[in-house]
Protein backbone atom coordinates (compact mmCIF):
# COMPACT_ATOMS: atom_id res chain seq x y z
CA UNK A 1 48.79 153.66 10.01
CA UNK A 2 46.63 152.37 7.46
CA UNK A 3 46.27 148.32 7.42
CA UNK A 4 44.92 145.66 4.76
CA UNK A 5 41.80 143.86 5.97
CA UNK A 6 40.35 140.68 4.79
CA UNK A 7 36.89 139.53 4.70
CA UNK A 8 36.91 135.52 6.26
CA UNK A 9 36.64 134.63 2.17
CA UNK A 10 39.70 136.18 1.60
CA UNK A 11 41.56 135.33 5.08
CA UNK A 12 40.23 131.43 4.19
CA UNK A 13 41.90 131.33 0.90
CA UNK A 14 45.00 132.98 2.25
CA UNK A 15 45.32 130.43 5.38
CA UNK A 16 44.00 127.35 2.61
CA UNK A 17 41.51 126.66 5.17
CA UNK A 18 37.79 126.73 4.34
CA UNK A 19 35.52 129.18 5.45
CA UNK A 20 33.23 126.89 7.75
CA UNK A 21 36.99 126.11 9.71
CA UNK A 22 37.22 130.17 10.41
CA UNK A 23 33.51 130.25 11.58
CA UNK A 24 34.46 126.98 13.78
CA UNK A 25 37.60 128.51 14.91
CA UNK A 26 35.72 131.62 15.92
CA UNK A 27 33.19 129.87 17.84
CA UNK A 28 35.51 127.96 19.90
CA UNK A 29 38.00 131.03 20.10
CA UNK A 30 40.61 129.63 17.88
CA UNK A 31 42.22 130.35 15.45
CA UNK A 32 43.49 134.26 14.25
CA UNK A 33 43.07 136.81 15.53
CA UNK A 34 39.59 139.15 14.06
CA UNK A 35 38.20 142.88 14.24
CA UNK A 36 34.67 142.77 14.59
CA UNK A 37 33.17 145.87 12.56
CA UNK A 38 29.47 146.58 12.45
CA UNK A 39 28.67 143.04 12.77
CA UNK A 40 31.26 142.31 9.86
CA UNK A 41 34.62 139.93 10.36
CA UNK A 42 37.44 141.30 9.55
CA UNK A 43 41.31 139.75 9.61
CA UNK A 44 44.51 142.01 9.58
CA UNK A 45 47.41 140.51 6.94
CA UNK A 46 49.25 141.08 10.49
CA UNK A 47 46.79 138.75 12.73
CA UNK A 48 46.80 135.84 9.63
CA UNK A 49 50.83 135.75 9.66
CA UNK A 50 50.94 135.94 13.52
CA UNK A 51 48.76 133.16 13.50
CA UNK A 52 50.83 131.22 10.88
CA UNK A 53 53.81 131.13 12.94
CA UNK A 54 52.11 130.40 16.14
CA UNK A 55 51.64 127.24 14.03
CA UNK A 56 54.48 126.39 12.84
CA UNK A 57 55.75 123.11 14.09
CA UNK A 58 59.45 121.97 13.87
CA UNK A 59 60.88 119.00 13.69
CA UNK A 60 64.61 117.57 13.52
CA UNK A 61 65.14 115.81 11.25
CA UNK A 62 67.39 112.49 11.48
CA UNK A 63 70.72 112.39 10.73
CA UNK A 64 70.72 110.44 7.44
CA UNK A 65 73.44 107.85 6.93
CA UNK A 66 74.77 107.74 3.58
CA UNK A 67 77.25 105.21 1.80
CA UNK A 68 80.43 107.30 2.60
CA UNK A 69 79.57 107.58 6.75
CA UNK A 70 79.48 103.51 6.55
């Protein structure tokens, strides 16, 4: 099984996050999930969109009240 790995340039532009927030995130063990390769960072497309929907926040919306419901 053969997977797509991004370097932390690449996995920052993808998540619109800057690099230094990855390096933070890593340091305080936030953040996605990384492979650590000879001393290289690596993030699997899978890890980034795992990590995407663990932050996904949902809200409900209000009910909005138009003319007609008045």
């Amino acid at each position: 099984m053969e997977q797509t790995l991004f370097t932390p340039q690449e996995a920052a532009k993808l998540l619109n996050v800057s690099i230094r927030s990855l390096i933070h995130w890593r340091l305080c063990k936030k953040g996605p999930k990384y492979h650590k390769m000879g001393g290289q960072v690596r993030y699997s497309k899978h890890d980034l969109d795992a990590f995407l929907s663990q932050t996904l926040v949902e809200t409900k919306s209000p009910k909005i009240v138009s003319e007609v419901d008045v």
